[in-house]
N, C-alpha and C. Protein backbone atom coordinates (compact mmCIF):
# COMPACT_ATOMS: atom_id res chain seq x y z
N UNK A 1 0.83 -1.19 0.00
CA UNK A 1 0.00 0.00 0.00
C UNK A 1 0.88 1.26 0.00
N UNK A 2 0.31 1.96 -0.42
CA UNK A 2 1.11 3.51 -0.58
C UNK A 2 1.53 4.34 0.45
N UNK A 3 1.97 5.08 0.98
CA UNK A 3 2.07 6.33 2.00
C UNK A 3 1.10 6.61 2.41
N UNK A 4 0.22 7.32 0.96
CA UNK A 4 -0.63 8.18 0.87
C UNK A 4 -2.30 7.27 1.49
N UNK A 5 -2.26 6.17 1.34
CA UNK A 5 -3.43 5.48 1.62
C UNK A 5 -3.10 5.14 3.11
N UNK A 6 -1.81 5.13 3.66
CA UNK A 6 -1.98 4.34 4.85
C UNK A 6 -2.01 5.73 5.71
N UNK A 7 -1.64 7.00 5.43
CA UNK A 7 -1.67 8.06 6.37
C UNK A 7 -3.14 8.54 6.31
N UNK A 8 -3.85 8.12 5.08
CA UNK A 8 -5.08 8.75 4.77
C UNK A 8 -5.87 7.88 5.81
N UNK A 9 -5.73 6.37 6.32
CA UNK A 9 -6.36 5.42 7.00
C UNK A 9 -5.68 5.40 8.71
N UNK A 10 -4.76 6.49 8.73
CA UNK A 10 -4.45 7.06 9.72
C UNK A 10 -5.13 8.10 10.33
N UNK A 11 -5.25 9.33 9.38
CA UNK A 11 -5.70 10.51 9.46
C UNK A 11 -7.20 10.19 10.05
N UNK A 12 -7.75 9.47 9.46
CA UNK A 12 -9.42 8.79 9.91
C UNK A 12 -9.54 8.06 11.02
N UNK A 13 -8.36 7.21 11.24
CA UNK A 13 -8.84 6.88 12.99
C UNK A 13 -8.43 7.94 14.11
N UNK A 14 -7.62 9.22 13.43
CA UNK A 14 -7.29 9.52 14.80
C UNK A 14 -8.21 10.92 14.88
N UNK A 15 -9.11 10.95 13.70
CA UNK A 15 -10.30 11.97 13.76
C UNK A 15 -11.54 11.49 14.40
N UNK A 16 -11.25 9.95 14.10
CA UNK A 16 -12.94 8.99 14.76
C UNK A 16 -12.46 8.79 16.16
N UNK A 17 -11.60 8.52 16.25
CA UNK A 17 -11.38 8.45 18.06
C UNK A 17 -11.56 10.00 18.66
N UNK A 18 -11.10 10.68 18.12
CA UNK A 18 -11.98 12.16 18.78
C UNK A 18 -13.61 12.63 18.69
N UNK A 19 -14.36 11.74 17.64
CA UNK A 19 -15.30 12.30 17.52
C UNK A 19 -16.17 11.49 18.56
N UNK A 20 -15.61 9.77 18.59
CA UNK A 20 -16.32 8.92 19.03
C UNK A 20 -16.33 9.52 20.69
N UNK A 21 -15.11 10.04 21.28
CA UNK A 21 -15.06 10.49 22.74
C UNK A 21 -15.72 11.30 22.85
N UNK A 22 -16.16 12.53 21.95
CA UNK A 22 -16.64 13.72 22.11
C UNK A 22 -18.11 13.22 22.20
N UNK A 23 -18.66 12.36 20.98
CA UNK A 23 -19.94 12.87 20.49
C UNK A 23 -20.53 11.44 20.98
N UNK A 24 -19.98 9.96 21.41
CA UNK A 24 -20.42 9.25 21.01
C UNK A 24 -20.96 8.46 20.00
N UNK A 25 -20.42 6.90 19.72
CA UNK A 25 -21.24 6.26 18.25
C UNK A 25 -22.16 7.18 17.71
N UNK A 26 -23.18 7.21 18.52
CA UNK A 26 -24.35 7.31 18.10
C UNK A 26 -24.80 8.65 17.25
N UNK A 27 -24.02 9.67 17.97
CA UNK A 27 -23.91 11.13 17.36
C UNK A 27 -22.99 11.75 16.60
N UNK A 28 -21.88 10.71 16.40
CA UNK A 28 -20.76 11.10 15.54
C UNK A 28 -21.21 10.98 14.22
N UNK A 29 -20.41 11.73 13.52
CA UNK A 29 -20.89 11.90 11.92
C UNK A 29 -19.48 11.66 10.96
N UNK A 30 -19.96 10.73 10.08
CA UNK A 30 -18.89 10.75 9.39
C UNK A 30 -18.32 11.49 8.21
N UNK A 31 -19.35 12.84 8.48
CA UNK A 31 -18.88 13.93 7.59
C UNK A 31 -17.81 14.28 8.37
N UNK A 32 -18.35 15.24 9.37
CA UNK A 32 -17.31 15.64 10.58
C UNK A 32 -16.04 14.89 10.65
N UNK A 33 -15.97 13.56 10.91
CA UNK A 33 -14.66 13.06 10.84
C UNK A 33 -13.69 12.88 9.39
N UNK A 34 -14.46 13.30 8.67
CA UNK A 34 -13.74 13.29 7.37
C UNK A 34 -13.05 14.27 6.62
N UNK A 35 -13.84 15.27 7.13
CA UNK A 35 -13.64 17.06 7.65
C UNK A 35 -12.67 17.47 8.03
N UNK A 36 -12.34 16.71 9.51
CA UNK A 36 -10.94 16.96 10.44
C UNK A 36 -9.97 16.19 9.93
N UNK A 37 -10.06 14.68 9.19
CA UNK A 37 -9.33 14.03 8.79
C UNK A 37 -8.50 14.93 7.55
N UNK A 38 -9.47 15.60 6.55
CA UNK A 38 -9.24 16.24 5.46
C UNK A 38 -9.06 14.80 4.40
N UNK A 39 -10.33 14.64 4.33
CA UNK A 39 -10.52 13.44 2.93
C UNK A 39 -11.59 13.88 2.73
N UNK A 40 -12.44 13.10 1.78
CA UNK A 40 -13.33 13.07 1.12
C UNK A 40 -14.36 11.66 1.42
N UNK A 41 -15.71 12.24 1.71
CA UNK A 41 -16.60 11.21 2.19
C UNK A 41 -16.26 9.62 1.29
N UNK A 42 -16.08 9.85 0.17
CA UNK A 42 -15.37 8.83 -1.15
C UNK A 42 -14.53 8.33 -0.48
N UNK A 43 -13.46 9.65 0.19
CA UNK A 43 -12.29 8.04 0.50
C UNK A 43 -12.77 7.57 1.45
N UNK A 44 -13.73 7.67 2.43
CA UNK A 44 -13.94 7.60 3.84
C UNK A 44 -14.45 5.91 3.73
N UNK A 45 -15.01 5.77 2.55
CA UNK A 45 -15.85 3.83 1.94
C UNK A 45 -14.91 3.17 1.17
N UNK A 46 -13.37 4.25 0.76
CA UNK A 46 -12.45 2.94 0.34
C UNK A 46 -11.64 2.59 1.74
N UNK A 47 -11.88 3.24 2.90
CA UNK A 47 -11.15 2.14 4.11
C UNK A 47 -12.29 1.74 4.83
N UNK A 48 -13.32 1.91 5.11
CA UNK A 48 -14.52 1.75 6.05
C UNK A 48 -15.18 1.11 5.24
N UNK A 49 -16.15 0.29 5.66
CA UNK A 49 -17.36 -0.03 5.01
C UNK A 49 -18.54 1.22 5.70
N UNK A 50 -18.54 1.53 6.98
CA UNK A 50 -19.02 1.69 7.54
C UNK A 50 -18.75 2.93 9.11
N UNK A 51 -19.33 3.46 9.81
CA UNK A 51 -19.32 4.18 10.81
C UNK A 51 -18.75 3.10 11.61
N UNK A 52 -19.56 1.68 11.98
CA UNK A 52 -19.78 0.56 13.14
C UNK A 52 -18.29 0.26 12.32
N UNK A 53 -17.98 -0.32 11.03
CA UNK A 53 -16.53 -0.69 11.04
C UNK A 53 -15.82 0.01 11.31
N UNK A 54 -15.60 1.38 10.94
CA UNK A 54 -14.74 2.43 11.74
C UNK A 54 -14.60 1.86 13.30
N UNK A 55 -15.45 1.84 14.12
CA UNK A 55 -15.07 2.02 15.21
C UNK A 55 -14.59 0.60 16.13
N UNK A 56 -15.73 -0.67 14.97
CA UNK A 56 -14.55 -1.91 15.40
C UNK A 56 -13.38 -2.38 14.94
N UNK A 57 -12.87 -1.62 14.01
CA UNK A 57 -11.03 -1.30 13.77
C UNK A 57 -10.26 -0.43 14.58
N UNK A 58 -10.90 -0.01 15.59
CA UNK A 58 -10.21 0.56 16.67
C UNK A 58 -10.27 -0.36 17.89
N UNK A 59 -11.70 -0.78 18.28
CA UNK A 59 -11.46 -1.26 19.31
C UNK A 59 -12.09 -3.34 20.01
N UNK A 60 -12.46 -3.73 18.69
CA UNK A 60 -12.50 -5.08 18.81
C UNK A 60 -10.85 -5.46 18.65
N UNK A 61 -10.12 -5.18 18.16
CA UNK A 61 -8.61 -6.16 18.64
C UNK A 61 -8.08 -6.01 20.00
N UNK A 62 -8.70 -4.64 20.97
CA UNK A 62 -8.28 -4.80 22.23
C UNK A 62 -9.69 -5.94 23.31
N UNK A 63 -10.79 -5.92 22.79
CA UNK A 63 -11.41 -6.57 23.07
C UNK A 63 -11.09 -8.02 23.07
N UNK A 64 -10.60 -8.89 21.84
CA UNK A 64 -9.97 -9.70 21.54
C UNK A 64 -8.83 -10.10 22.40
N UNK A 65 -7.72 -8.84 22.60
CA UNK A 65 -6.79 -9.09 23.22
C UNK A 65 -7.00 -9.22 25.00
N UNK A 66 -8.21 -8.74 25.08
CA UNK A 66 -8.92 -8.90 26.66
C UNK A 66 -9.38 -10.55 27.06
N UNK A 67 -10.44 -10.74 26.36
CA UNK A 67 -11.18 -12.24 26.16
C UNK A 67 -10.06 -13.07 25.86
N UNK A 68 -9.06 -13.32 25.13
CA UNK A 68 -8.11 -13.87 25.13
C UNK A 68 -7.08 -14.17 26.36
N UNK A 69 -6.71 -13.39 26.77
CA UNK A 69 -6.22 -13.06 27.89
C UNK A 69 -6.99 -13.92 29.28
N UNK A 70 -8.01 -13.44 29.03
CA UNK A 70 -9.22 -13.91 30.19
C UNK A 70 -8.97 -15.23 30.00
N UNK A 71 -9.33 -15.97 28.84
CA UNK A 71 -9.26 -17.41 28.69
C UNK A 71 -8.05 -17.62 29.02
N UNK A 72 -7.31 -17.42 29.28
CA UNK A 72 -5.77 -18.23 29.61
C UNK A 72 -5.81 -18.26 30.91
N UNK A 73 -6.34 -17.97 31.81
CA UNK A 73 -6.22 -17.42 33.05
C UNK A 73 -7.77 -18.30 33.57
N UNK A 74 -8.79 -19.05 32.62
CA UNK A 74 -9.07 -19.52 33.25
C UNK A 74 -9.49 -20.98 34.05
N UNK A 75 -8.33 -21.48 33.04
CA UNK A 75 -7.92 -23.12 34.08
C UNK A 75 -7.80 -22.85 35.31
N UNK A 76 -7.26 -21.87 36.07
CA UNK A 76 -6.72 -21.95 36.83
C UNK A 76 -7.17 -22.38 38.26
N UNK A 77 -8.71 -22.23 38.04
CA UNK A 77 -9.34 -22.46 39.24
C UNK A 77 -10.02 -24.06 39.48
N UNK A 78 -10.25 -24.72 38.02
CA UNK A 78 -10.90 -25.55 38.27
C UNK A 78 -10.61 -27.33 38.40
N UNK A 79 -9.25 -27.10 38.87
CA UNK A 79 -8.33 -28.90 39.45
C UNK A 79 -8.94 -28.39 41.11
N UNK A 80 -10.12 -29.22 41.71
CA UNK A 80 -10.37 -29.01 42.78
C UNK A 80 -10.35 -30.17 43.85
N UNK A 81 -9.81 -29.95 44.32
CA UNK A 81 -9.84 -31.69 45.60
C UNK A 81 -10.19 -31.74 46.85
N UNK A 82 -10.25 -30.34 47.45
CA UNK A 82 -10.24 -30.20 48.77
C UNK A 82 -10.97 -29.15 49.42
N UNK A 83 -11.08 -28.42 50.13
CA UNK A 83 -11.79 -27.36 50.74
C UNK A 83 -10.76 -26.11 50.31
N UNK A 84 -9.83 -27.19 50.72
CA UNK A 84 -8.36 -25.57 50.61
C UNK A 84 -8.13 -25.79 49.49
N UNK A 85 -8.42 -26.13 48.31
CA UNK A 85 -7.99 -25.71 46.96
C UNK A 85 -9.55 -24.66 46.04
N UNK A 86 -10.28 -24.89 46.94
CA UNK A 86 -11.47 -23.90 46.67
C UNK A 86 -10.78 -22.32 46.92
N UNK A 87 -10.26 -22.05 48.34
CA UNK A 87 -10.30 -21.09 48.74
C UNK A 87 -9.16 -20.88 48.04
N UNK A 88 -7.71 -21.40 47.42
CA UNK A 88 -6.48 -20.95 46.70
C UNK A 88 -6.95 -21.00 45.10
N UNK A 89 -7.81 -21.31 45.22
CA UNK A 89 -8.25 -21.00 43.39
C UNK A 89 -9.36 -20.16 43.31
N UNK A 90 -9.75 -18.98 44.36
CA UNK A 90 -10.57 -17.82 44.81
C UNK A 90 -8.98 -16.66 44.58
N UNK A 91 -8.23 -17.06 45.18
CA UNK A 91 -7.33 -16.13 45.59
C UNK A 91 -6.55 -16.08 44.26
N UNK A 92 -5.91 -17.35 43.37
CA UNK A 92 -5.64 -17.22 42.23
C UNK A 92 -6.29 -16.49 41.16
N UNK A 93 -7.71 -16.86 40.87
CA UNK A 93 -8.36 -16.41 40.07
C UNK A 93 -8.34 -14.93 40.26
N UNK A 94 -8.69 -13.95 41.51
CA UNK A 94 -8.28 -12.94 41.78
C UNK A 94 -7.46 -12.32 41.51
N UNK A 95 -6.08 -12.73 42.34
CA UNK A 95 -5.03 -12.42 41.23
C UNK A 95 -4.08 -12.34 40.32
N UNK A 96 -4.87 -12.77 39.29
CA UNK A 96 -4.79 -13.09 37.87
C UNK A 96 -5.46 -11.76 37.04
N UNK A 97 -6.51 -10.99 37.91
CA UNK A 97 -7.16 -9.44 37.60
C UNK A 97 -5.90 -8.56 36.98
N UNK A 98 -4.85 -8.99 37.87
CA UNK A 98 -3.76 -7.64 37.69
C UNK A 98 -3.35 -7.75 36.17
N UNK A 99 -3.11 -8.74 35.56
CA UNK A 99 -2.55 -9.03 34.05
C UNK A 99 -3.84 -8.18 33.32
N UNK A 100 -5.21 -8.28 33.45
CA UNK A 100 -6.38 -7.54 32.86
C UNK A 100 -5.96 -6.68 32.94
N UNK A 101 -5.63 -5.90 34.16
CA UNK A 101 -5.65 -4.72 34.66
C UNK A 101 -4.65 -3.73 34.04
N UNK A 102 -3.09 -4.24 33.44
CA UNK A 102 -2.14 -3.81 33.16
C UNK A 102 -2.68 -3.77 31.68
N UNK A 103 -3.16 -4.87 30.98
CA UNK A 103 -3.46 -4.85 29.53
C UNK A 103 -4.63 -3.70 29.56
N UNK A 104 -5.34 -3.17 30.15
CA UNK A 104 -6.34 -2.69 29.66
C UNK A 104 -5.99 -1.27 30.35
N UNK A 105 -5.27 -0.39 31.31
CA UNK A 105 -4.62 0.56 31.31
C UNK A 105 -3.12 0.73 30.38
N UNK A 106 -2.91 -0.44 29.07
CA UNK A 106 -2.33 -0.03 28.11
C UNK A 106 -2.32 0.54 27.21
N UNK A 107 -3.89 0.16 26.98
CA UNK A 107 -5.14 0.75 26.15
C UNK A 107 -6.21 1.85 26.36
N UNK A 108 -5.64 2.44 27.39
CA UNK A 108 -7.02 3.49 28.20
C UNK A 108 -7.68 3.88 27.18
N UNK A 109 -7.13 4.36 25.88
CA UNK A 109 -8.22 5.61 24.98
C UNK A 109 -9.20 4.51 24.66
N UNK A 110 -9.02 3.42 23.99
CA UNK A 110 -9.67 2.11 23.55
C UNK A 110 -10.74 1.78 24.10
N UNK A 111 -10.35 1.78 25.60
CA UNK A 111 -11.24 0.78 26.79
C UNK A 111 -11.96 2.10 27.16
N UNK A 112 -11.48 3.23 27.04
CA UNK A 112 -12.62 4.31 27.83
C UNK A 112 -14.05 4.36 26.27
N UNK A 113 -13.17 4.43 25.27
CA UNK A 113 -14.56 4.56 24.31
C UNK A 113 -15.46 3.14 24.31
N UNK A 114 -14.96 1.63 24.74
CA UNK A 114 -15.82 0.97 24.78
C UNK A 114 -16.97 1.35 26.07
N UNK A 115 -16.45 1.90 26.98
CA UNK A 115 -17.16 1.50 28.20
C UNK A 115 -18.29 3.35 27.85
N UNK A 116 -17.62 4.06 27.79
CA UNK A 116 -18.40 5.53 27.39
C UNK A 116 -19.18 5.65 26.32
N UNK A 117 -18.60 5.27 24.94
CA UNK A 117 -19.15 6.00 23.66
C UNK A 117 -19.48 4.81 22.68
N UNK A 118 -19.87 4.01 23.22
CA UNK A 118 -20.62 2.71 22.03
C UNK A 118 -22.04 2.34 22.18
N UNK A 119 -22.79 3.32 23.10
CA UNK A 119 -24.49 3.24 23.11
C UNK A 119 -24.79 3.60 21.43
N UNK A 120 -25.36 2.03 20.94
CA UNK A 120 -26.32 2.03 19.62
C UNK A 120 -25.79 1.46 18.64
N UNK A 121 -24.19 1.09 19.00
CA UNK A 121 -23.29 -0.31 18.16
C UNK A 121 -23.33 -0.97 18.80
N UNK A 122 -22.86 -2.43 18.51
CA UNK A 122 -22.74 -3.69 18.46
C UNK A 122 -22.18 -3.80 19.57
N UNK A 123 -21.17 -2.71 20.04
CA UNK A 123 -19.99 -3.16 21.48
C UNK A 123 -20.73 -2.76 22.36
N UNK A 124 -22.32 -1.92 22.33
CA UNK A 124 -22.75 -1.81 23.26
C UNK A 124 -23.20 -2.74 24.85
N UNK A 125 -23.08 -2.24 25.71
CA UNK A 125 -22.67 -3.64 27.10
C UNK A 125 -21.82 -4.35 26.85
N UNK A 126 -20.37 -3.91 26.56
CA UNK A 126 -19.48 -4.43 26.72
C UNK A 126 -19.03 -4.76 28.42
N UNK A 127 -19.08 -3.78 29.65
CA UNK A 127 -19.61 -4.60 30.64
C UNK A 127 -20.07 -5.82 31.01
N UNK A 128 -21.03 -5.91 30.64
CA UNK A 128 -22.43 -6.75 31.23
C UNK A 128 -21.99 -7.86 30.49
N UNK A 129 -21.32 -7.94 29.11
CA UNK A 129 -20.57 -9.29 28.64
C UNK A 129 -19.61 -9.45 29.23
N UNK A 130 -18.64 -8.89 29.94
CA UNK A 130 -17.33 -8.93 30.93
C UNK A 130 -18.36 -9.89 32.22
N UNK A 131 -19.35 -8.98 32.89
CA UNK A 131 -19.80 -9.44 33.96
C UNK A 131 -20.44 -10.87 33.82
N UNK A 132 -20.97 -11.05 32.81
CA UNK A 132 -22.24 -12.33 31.94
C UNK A 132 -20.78 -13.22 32.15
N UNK A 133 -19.81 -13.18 31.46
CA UNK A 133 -18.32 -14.19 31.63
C UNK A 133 -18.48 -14.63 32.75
N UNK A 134 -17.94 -13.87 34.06
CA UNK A 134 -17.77 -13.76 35.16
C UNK A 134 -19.01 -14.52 36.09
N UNK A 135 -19.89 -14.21 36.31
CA UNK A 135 -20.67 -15.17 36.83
C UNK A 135 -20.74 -16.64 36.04
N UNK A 136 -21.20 -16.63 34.92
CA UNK A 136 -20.83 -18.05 34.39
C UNK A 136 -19.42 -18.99 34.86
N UNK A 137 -18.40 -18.51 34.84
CA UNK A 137 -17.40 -19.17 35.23
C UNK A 137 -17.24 -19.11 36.78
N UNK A 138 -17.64 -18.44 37.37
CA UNK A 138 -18.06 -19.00 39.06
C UNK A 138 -19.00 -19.78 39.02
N UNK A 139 -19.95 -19.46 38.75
CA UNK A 139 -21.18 -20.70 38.45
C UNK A 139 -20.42 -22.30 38.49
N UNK A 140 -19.87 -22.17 37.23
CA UNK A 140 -18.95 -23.59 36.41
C UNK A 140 -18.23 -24.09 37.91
N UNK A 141 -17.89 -23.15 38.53
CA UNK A 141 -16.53 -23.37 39.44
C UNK A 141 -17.07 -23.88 40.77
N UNK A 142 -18.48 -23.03 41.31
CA UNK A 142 -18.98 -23.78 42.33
C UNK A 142 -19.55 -25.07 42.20
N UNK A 143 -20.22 -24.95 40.93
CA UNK A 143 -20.68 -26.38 40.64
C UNK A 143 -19.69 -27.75 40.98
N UNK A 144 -18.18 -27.42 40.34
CA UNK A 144 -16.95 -28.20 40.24
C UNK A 144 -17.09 -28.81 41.78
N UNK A 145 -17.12 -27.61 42.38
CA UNK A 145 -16.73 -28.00 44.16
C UNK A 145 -17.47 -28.10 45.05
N UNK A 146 -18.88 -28.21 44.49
CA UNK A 146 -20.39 -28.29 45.67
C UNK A 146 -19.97 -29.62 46.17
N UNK A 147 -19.15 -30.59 46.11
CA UNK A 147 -18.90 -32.03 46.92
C UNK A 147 -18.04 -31.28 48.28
N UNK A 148 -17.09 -29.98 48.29
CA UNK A 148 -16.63 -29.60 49.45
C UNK A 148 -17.19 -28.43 49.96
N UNK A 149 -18.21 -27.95 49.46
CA UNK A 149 -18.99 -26.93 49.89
C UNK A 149 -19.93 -27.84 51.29
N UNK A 150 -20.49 -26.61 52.02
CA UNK A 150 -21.23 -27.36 53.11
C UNK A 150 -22.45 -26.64 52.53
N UNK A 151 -22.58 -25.32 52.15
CA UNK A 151 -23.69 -24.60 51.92
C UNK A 151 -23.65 -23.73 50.64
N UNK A 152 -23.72 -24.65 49.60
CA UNK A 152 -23.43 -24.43 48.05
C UNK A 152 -24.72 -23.42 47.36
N UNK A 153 -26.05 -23.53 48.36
CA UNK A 153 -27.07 -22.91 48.15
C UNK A 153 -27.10 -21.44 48.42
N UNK A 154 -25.91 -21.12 48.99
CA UNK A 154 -26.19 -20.02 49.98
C UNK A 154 -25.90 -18.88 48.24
N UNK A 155 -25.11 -19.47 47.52
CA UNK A 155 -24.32 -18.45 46.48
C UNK A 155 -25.44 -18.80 45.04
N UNK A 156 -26.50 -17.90 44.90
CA UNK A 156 -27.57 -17.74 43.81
C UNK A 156 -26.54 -17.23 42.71
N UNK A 157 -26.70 -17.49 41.64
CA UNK A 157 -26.30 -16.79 40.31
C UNK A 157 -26.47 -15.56 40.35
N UNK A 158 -27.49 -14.83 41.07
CA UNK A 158 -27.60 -13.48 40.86
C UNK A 158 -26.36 -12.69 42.55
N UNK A 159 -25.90 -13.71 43.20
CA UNK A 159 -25.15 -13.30 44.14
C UNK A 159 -23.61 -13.66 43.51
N UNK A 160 -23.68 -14.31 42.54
CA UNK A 160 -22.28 -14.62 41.68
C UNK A 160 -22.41 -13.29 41.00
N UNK A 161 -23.32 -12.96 40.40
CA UNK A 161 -23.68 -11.72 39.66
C UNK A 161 -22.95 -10.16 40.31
N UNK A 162 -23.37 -10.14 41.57
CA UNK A 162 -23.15 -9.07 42.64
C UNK A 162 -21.70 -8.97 42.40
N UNK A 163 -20.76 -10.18 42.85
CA UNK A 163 -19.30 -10.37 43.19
C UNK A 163 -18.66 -9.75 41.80
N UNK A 164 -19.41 -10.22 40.84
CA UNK A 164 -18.18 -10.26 39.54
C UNK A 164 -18.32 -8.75 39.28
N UNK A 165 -19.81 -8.51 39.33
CA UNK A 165 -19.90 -6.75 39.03
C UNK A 165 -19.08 -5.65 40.32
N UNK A 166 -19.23 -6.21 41.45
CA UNK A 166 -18.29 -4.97 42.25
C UNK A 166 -16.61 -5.18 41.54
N UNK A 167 -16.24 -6.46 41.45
CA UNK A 167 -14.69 -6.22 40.54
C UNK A 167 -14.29 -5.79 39.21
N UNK A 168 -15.41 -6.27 38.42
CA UNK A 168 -15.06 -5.10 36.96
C UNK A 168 -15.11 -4.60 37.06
N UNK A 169 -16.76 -4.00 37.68
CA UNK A 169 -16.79 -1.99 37.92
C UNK A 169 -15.55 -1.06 38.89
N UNK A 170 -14.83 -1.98 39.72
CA UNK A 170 -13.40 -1.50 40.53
C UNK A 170 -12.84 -1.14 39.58
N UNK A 171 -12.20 -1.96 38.52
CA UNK A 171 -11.37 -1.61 37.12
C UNK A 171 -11.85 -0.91 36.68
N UNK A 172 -13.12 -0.62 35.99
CA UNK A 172 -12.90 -0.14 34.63
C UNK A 172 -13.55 1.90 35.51
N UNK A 173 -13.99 1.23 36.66
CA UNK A 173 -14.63 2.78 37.44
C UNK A 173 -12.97 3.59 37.65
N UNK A 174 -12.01 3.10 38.50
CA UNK A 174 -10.67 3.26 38.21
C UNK A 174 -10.15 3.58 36.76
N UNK A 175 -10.33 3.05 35.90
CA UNK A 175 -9.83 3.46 34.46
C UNK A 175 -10.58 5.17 34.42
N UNK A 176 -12.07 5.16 34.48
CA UNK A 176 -12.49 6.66 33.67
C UNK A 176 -12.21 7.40 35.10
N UNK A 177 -11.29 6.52 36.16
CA UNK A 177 -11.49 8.12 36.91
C UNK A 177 -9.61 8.42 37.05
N UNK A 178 -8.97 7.86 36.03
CA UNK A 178 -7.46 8.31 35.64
C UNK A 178 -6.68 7.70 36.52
N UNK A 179 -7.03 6.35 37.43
CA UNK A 179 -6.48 6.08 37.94
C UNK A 179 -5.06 4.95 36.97
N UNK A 180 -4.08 4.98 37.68
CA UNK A 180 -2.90 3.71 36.70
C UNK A 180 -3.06 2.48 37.12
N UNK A 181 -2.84 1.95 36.32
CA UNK A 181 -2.52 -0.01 36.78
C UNK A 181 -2.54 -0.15 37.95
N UNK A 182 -0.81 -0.01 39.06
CA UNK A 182 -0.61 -0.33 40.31
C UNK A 182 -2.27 0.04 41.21
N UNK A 183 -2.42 1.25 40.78
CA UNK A 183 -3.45 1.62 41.98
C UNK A 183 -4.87 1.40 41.68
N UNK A 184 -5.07 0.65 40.28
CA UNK A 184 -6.30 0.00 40.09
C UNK A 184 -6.25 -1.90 40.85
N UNK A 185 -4.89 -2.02 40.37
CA UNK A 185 -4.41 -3.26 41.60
C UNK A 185 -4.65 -3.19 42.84
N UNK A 186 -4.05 -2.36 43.52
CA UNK A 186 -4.19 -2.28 44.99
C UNK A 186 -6.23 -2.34 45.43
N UNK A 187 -6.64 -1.36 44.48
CA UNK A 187 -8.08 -1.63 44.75
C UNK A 187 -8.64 -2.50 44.91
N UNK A 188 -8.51 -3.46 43.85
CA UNK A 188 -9.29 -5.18 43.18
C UNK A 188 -8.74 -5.69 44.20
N UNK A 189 -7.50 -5.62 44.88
CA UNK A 189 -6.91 -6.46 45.94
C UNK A 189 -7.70 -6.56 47.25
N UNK A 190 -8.22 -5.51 47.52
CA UNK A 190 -8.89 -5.28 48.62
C UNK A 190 -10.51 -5.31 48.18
N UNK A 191 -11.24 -5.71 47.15
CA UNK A 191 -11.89 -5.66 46.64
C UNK A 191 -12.01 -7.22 46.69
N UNK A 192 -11.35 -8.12 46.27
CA UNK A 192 -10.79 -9.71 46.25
C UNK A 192 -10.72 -9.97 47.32
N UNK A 193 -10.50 -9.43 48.23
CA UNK A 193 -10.00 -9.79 49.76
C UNK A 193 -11.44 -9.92 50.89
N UNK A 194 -12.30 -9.04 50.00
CA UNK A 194 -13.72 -8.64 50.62
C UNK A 194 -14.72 -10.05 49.66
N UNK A 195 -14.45 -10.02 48.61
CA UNK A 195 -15.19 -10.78 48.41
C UNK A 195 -14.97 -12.62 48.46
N UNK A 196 -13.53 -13.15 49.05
CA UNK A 196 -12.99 -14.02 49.21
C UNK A 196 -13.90 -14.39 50.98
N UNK A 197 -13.71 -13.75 51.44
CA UNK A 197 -14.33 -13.65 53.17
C UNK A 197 -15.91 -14.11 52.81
N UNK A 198 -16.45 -13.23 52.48
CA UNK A 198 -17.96 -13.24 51.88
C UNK A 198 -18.04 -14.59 51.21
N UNK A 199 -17.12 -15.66 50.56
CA UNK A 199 -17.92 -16.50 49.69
C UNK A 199 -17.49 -17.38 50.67
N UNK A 200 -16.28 -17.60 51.65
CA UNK A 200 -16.01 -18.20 52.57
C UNK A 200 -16.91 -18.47 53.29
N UNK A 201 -17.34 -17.45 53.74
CA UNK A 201 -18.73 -17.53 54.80
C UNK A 201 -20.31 -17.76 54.66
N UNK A 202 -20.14 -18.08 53.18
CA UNK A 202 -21.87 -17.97 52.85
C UNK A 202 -21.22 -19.62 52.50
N UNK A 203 -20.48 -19.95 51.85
CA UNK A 203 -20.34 -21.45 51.66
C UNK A 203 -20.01 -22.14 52.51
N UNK A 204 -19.83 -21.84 53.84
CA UNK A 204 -19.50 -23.03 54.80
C UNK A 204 -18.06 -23.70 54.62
N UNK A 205 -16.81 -22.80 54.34
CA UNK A 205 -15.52 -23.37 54.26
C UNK A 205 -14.26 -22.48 54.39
């Protein structure tokens, strides 16, 4: 490809990432960004198909690189044998957050427009699919270990629900309020630490 096509496919994401922060998906225009870019609505459909592709060429490969990530991290909890390998694969799984945590304050501009400015695309509740993960794989995990649970009833799906949402929303509430990695860590830590006690005590172990 040429110079001229790859600065021109430059010039357009770094006009749509301003418009998308400013205005949101939903209100951004792809005149306007084509405007600031200085192209022509013409060239704007030989790199885009689209507004929604514009904005998942910015930020589905960090999404990708999130969910990916996530999956590697989550064997880790479920070789279970004992009472005490429940409670060290609570504390593992926990922290294993910090690797999220570092990848996705690598990406702040990325991760702030998924979580802010994608009401009415496709990435919309990108959350609530983070959180939807998250209870499912506790779910999976208590199920694994209800033979060393005493009171496996006590933890409803919608109380798996509770846990996973106070720790994403720690991260990503930390991300839009400028906080860095280390000190979005230290949070989830004490955040992990609260909710490790709590599942201790409602499960009987």
């Amino acid at each position: 490809m040429s110079y001229d096509y790859n600065q021109t496919h430059e010039n357009i994401l770094k006009s749509a990432r301003k418009q998308f922060a400013e205005k949101g998906f939903r209100d951004a225009s792809i005149r306007k960004i084509c405007s600031d870019a200085g192209v022509t609505n013409g060239a704007f459909y030989s790199h885009f198909k689209s507004k929604e592709d514009l904005l998942g060429s910015i930020i589905s490969p960090r999404i990708k690189g999130l969910t990916d990530l996530y999956s590697s991290e989550k064997e880790v909890f479920l070789d279970i044998k004992s009472p005490d390998d429940i409670l060290n694969a609570f504390k593992k799984s926990y922290s294993s957050y910090s690797k999220a945590i570092i990848y996705v304050c690598g990406y702040r501009e990325e991760f702030l427009l998924l979580i802010d400015s994608c009401e009415g695309s496709e990435y919309d509740g990108f959350l609530d699919m983070l959180i939807d993960e998250e209870t499912e794989n506790t779910m999976e995990f208590l199920s694994r270990s209800k033979r060393f649970i005493k009171n496996p009833e006590n933890v409803t799906e919608n109380i798996a629900r509770l846990g996973a949402s106070f720790m994403i929303e720690t991260i990503f509430d930390g991300l839009k309020n400028g906080l860095s990695a280390d000190e979005i860590i230290k949070e989830t830590a004490v955040v992990s630490e609260y909710c490790i006690a709590g599942y201790r005590h409602m499960l009987g172990i």
